[in-house]
Protein backbone atom coordinates (compact mmCIF):
# COMPACT_ATOMS: atom_id res chain seq x y z
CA UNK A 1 106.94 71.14 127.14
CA UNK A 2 106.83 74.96 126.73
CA UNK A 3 104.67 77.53 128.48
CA UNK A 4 104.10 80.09 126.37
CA UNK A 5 102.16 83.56 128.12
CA UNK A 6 99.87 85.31 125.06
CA UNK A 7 97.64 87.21 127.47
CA UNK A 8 98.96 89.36 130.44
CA UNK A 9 95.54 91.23 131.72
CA UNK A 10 92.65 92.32 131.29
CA UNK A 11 91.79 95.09 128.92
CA UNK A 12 95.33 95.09 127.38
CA UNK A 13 95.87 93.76 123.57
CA UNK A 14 97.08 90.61 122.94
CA UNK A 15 100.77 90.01 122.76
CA UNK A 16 102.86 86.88 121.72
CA UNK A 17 106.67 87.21 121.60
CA UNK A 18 106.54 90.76 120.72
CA UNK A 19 103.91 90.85 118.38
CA UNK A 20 101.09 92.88 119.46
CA UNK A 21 96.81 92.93 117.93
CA UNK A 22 96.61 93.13 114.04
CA UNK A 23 99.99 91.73 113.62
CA UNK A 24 99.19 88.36 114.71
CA UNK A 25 96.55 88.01 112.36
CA UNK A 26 99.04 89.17 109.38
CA UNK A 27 101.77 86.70 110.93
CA UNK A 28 99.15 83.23 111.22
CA UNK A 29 97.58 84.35 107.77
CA UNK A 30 100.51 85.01 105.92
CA UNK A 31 101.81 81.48 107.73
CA UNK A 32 98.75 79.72 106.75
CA UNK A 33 98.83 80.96 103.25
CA UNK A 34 102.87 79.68 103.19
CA UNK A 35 101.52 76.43 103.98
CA UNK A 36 98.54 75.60 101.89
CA UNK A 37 100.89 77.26 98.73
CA UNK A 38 103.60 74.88 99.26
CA UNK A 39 101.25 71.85 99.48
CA UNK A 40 98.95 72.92 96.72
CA UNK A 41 102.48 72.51 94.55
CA UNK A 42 103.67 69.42 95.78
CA UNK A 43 100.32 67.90 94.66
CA UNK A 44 100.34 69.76 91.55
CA UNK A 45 103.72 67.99 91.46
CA UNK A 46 106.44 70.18 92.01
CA UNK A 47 109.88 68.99 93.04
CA UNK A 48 110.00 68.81 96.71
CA UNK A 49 113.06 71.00 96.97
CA UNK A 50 111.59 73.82 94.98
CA UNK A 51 108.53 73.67 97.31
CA UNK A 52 110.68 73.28 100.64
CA UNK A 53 112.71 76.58 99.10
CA UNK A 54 109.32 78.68 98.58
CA UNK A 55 107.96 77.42 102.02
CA UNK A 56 111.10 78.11 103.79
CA UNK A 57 111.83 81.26 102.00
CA UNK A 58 108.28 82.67 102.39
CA UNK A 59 107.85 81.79 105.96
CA UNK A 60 111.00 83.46 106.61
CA UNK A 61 109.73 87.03 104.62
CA UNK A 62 106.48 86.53 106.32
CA UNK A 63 107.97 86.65 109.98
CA UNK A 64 110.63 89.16 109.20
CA UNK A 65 108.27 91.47 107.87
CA UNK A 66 105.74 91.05 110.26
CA UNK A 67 108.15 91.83 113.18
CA UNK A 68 109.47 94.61 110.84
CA UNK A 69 106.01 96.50 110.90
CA UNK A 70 105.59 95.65 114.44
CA UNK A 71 108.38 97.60 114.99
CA UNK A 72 108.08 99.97 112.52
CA UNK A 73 104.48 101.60 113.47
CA UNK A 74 103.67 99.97 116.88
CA UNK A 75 100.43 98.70 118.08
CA UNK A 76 98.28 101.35 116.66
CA UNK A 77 99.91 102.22 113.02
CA UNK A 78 98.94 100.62 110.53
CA UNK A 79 95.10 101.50 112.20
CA UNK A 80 96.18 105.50 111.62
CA UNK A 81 97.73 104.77 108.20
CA UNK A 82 94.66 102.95 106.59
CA UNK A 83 92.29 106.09 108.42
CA UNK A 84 94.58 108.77 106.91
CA UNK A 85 94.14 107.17 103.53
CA UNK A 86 90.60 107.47 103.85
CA UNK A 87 90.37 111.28 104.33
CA UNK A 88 90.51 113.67 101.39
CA UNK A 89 93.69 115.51 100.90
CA UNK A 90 91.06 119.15 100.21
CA UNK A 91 87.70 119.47 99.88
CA UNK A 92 86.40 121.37 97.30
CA UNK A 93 83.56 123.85 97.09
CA UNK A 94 82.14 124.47 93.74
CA UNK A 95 79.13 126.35 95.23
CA UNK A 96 78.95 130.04 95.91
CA UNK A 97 78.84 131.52 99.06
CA UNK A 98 75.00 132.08 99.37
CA UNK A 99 73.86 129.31 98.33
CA UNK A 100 75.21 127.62 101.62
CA UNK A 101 73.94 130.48 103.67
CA UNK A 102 70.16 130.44 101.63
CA UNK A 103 67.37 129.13 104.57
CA UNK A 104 64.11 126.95 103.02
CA UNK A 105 61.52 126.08 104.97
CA UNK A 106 59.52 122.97 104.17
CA UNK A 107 56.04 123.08 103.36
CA UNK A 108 53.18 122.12 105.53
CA UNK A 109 51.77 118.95 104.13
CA UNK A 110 48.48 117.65 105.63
């Protein structure tokens, strides 16, 4: 029976043959998803061999994308790519200068 290391210390990320922190959750979803697709056809009743092809065939673009990605932006980058979408390309300021600069005081309310 196999040994297989995931963990090797503390306060390091989680690695499993190669595959470091967000990517295992995209490789065991996309795997899981394979899986209950392919059975949700065969009970729908689609020939075996066309669900064997999609299971096989999407396991197999599942993994090689995953490890793609993994090598692709490393540990950290798809975490930087989702935070640069997030930031506006220019702010705009549709105000004129002293109205930014313009002090108010609040009034005393008793």
């Amino acid at each position: 029976m196999s040994n297989y290391n995931i963990n090797k210390g503390i306060g390091r990320t989680v690695e499993f043959k190669g595959l470091k922190a967000q990517y295992l959750f995209i490789f065991a979803g996309g795997l899981l998803g394979t899986l209950i697709l392919v059975m949700i056809l065969y009970m729908i009743g689609v020939n075996s061999y066309i669900c064997l092809f999609l299971g096989a065939g999407g396991a197999s673009l599942i993994v090689w994308q995953t490890f793609s990605l993994n090598r692709k932006y490393g540990e950290y980058g798809l975490m930087k790519i989702a935070a640069n979408k997030r930031h506006p390309r220019y702010i705009i300021c549709r105000k004129p200068v002293h109205r930014y600069l313009k002090f108010t005081t609040k009034p005393n309310v008793r």
